[in-house]
C-alpha atoms as a PDB file:
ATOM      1  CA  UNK A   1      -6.294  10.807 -14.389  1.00  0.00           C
ATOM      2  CA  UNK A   2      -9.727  11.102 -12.492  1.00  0.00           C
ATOM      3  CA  UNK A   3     -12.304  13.821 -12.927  1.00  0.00           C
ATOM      4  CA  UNK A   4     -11.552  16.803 -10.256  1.00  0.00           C
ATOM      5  CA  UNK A   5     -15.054  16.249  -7.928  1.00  0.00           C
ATOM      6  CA  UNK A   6     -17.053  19.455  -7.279  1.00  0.00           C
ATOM      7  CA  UNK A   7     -17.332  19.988  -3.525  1.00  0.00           C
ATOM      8  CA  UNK A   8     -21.130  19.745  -2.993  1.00  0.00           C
ATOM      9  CA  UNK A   9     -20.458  15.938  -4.314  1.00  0.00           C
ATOM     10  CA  UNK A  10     -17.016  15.233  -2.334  1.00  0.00           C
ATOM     11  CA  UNK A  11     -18.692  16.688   0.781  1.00  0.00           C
ATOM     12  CA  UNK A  12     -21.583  14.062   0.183  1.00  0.00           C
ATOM     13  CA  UNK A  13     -19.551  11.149  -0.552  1.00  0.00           C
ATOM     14  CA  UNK A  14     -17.472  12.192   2.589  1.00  0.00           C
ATOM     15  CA  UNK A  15     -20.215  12.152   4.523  1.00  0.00           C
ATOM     16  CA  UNK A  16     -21.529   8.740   3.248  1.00  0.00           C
ATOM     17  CA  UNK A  17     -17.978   6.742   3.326  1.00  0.00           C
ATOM     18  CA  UNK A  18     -17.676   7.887   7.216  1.00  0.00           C
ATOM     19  CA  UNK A  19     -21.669   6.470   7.294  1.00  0.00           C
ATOM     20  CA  UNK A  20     -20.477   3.319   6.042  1.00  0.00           C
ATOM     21  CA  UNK A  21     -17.313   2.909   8.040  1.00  0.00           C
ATOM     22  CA  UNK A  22     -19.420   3.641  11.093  1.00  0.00           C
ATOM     23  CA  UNK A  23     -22.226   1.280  10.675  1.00  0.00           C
ATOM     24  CA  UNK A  24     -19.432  -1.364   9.904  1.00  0.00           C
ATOM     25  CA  UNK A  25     -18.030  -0.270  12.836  1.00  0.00           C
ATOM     26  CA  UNK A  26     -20.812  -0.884  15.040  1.00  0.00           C
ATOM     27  CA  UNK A  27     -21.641  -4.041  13.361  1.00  0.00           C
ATOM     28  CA  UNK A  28     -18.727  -5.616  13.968  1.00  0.00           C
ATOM     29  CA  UNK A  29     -18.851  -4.665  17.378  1.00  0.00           C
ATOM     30  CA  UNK A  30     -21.658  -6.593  17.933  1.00  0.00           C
ATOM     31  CA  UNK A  31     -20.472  -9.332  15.971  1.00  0.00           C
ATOM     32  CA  UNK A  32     -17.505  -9.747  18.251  1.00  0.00           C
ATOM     33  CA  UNK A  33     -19.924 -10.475  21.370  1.00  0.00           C
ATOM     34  CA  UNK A  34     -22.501 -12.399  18.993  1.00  0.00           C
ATOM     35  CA  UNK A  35     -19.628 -14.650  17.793  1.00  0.00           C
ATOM     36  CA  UNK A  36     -17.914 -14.814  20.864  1.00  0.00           C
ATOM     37  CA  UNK A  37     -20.914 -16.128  22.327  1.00  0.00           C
ATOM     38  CA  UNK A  38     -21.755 -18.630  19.912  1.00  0.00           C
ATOM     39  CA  UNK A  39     -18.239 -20.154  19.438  1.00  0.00           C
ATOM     40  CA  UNK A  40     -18.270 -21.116  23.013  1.00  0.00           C
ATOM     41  CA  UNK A  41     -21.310 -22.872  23.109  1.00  0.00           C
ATOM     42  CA  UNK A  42     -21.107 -24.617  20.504  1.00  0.00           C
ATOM     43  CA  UNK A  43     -17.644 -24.797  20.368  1.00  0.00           C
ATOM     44  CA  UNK A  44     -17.156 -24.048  16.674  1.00  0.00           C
ATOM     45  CA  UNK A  45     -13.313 -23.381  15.162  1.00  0.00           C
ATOM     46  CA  UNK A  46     -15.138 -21.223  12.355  1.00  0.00           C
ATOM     47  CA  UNK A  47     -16.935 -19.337  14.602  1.00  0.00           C
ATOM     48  CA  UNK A  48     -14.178 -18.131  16.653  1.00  0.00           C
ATOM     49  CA  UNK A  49     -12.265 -17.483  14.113  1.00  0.00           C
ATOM     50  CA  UNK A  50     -15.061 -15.046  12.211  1.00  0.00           C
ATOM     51  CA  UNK A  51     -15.167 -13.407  15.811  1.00  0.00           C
ATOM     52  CA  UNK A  52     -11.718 -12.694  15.869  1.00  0.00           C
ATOM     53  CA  UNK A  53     -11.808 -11.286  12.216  1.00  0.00           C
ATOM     54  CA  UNK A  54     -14.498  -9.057  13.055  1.00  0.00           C
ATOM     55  CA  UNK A  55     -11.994  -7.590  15.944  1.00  0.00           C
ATOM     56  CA  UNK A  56      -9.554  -6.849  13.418  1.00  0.00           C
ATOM     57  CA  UNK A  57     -11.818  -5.178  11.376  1.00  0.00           C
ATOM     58  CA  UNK A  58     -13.202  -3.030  13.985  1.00  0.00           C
ATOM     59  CA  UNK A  59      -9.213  -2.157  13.808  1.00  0.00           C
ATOM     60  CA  UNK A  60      -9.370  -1.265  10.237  1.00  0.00           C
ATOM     61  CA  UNK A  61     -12.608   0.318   9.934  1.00  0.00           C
ATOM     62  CA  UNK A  62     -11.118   2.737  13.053  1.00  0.00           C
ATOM     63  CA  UNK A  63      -8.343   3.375  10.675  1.00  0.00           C
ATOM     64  CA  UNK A  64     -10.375   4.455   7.816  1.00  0.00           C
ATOM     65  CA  UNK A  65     -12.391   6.790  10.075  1.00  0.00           C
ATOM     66  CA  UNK A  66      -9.128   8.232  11.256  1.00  0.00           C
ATOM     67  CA  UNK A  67      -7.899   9.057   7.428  1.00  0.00           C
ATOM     68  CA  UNK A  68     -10.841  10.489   6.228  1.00  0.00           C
ATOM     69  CA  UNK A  69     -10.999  12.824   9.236  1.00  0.00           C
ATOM     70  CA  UNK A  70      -7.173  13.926   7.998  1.00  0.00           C
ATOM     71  CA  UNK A  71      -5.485  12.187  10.631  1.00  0.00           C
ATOM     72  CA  UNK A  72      -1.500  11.831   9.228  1.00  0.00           C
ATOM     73  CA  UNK A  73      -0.094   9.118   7.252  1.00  0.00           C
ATOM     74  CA  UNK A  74       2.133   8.203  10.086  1.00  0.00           C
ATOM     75  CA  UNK A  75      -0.357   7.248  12.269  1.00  0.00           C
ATOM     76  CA  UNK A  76      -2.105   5.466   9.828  1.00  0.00           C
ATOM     77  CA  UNK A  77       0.654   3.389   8.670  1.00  0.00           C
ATOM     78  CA  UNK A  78       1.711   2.371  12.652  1.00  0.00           C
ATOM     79  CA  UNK A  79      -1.997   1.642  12.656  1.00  0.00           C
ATOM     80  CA  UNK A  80      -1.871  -0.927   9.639  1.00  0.00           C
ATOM     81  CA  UNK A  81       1.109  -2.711  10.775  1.00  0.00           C
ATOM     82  CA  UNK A  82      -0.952  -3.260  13.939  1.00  0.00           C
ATOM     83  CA  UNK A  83      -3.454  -4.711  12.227  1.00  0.00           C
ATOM     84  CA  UNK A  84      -0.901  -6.606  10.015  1.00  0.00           C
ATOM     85  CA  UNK A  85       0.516  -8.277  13.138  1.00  0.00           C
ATOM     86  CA  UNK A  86      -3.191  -8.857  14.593  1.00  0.00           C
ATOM     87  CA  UNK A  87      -3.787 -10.947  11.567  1.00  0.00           C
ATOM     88  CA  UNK A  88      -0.483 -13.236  11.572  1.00  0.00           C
ATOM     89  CA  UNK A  89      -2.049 -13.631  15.442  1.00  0.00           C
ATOM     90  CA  UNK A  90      -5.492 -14.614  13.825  1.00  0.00           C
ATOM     91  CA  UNK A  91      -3.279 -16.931  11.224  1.00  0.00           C
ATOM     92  CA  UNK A  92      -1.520 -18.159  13.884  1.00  0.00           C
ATOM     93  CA  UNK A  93      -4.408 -19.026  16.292  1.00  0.00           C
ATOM     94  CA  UNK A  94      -6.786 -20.412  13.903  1.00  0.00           C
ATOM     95  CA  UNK A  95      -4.129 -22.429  12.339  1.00  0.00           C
ATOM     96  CA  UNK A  96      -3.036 -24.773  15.796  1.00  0.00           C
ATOM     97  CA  UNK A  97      -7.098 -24.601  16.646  1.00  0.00           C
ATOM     98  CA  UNK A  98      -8.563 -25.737  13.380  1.00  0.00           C
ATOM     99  CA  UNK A  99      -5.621 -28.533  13.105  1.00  0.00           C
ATOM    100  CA  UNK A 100      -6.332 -29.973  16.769  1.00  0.00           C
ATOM    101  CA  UNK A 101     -10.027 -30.035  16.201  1.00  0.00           C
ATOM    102  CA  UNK A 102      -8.924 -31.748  12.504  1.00  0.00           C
ATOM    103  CA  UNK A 103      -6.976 -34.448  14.259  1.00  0.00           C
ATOM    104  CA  UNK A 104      -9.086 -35.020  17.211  1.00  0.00           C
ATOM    105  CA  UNK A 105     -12.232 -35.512  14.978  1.00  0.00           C
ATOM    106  CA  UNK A 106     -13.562 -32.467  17.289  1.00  0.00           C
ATOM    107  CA  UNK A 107     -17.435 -32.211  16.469  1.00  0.00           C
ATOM    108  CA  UNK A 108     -18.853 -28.664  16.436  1.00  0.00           C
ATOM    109  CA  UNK A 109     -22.601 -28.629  18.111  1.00  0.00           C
ATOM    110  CA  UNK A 110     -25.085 -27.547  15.431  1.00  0.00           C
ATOM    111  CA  UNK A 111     -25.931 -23.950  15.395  1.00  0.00           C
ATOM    112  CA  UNK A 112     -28.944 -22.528  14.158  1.00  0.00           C
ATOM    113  CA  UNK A 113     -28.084 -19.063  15.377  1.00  0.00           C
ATOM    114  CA  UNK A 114     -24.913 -19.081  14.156  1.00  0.00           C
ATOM    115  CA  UNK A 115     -26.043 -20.063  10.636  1.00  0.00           C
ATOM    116  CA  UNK A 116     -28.597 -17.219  10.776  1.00  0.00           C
ATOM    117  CA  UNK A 117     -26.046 -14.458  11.744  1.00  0.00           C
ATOM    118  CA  UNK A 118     -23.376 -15.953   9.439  1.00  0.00           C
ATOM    119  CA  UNK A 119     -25.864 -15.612   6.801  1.00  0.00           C
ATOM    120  CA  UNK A 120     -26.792 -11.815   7.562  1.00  0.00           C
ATOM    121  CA  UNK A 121     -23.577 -10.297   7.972  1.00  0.00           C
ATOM    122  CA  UNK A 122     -22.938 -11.796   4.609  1.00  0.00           C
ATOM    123  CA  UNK A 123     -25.629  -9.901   3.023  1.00  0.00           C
ATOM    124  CA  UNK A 124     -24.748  -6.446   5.425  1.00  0.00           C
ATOM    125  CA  UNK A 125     -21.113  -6.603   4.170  1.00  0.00           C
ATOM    126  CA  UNK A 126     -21.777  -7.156   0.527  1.00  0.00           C
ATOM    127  CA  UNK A 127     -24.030  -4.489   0.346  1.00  0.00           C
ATOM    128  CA  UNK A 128     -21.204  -1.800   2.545  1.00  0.00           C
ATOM    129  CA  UNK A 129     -18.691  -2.995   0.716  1.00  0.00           C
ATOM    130  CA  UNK A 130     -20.723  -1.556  -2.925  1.00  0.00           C
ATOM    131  CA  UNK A 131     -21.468   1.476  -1.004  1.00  0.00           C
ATOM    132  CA  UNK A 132     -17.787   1.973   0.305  1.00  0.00           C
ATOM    133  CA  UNK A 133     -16.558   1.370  -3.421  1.00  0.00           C
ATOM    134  CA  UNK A 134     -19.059   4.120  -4.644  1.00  0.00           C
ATOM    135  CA  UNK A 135     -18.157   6.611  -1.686  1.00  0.00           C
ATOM    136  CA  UNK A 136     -14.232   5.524  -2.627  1.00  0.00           C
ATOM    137  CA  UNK A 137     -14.501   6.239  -6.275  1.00  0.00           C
ATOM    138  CA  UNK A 138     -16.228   9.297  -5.849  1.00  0.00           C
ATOM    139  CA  UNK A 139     -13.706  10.771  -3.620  1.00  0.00           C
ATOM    140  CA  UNK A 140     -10.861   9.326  -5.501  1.00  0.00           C
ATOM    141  CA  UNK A 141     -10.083   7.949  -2.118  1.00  0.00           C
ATOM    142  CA  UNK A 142      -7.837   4.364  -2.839  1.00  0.00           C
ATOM    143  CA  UNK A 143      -7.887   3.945   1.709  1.00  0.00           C
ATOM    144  CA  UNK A 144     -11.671   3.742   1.337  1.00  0.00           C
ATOM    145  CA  UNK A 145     -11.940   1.693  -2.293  1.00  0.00           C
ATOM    146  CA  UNK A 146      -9.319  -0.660  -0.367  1.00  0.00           C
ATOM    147  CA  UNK A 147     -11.320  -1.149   2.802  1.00  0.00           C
ATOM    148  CA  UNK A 148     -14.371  -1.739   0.912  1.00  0.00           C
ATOM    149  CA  UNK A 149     -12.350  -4.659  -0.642  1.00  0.00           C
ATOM    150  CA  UNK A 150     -11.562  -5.774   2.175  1.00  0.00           C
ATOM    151  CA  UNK A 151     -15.253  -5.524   3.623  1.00  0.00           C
ATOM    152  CA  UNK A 152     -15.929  -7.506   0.404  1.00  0.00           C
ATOM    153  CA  UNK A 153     -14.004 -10.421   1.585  1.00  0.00           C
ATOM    154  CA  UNK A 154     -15.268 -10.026   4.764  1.00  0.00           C
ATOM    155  CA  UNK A 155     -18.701 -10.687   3.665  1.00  0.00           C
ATOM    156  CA  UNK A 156     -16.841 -14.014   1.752  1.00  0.00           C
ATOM    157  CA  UNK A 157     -15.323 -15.476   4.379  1.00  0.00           C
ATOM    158  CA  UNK A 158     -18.898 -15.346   6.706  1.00  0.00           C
ATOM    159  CA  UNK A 159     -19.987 -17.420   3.317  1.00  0.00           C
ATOM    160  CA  UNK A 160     -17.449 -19.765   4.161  1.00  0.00           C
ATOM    161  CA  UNK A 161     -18.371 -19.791   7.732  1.00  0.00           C
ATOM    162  CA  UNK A 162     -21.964 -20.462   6.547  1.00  0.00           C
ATOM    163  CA  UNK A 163     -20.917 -23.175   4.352  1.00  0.00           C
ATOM    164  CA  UNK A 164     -19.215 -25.127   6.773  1.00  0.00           C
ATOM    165  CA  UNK A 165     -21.548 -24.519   9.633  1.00  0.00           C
ATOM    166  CA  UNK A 166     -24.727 -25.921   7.404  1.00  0.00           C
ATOM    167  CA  UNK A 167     -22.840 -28.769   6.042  1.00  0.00           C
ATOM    168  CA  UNK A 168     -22.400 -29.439   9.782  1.00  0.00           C
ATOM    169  CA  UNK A 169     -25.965 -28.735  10.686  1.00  0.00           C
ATOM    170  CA  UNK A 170     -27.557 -30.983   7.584  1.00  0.00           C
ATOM    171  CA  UNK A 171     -24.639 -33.716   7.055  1.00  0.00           C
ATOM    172  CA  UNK A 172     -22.805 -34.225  10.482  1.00  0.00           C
ATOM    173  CA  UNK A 173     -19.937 -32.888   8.441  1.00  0.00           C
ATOM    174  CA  UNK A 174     -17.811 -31.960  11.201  1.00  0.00           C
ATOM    175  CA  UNK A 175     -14.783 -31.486   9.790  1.00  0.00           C
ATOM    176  CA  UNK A 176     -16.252 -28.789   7.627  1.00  0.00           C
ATOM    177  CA  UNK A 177     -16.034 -26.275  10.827  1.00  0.00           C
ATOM    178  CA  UNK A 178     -12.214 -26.540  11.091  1.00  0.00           C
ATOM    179  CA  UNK A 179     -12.109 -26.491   7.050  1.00  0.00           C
ATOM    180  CA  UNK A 180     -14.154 -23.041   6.821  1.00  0.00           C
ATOM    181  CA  UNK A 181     -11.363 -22.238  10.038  1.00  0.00           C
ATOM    182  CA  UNK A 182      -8.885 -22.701   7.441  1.00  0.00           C
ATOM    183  CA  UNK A 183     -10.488 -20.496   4.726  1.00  0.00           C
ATOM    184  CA  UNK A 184      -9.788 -17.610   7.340  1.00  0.00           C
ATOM    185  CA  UNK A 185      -6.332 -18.165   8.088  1.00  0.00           C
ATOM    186  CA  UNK A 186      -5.656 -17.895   4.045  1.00  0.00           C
ATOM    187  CA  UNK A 187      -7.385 -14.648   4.599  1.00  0.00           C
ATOM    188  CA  UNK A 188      -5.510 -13.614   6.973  1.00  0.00           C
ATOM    189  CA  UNK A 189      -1.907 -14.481   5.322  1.00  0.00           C
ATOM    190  CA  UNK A 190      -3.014 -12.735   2.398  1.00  0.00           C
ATOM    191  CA  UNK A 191      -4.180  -9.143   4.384  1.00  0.00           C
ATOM    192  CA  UNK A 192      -0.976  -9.178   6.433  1.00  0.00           C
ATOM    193  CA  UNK A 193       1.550  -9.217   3.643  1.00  0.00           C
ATOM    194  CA  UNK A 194      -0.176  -6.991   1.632  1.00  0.00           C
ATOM    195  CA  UNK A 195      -0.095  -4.764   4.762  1.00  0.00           C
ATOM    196  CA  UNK A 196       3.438  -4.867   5.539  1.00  0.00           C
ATOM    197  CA  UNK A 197       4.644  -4.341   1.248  1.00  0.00           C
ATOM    198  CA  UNK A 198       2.873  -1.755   1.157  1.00  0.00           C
END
């Protein structure tokens, strides 16, 4: 059973997880155009595939802002299987994508910018995700502990992404883009059937 938190300390770590979920927010909102952007031209499975994870969570961080403003658990459980069915999409998507570009011997361009933002948002989601787990366990909040883990993962797969962009980029490795493309759609798997059992 959790220590009962004094409300000077809940109204702080209130205050702080909506922080987080906001800048996460907004970064990902970015992201989407940043990644959009640099999928196209240089035509990277990886890429697009980040991009269309950072939609989704734009998705989930708008549910997380919704439950700590004491929106209902209805709404927020309509909300996750829309993100649930978002992510078979992504699954889906990335899956045909990254297995054309495997059998077609589809060569990404190199990306210098897309290593560099890859390698950021890495860094950016690590350190929300600590701060949402903080915020989380202070409230004795499991929505917010759980998105942070999420956020966690997030900063994991733009690793991944990273990886197989710079293997690209310093080894002509181009089947490493569609490989990273695959890292994602295990992601995404995972996140949408431990959506719908719960």
């Amino acid at each position: 059973m959790s220590e009962p938190v004094d409300p000077e300390t809940r109204t702080r770590s209130l205050r702080h997880g909506t922080q987080l979920e906001w800048t996460t927010l907004g970064w990902n909102v970015v992201g989407v155009v940043v990644l959009g952007y640099l999928a196209v031209t240089a035509s990277s499975v990886a890429l697009a595939g980040f991009g269309l994870d950072s939609f989704i969570e734009i998705g989930a961080s708008t549910v997380v802002l919704w439950e700590l403003s004491g929106t209902g658990a209805a709404r927020q459980r309509r909300a996750l299987r829309l993100i649930g069915v978002a992510f078979i999409a992504l699954a889906v998507y990335l899956t045909a994508q990254s297995a054309v570009a495997l059998v077609t011997e589809h060569h990404a361009a190199h990306t210098v910018a897309g290593i560099a933002w890859t390698a950021i948002t890495a860094v950016v989601m690590f350190v929300l995700a600590a701060g949402k787990g903080r915020a989380g366990r202070s409230l004795g909040n499991p929505v917010l502990i759980a998105e942070g883990r999420v956020t966690f993962i997030d900063g994991l797969l733009a690793v991944a992404v990273l990886l197989g962009l710079a293997l690209n980029f310093a080894f002509g490795w181009w089947w490493a883009d569609p490989l990273a493309g695959f890292v994602i759609v295990y992601y995404a798997i995972r996140e949408a059937v431990h959506i719908f059992r719960a």
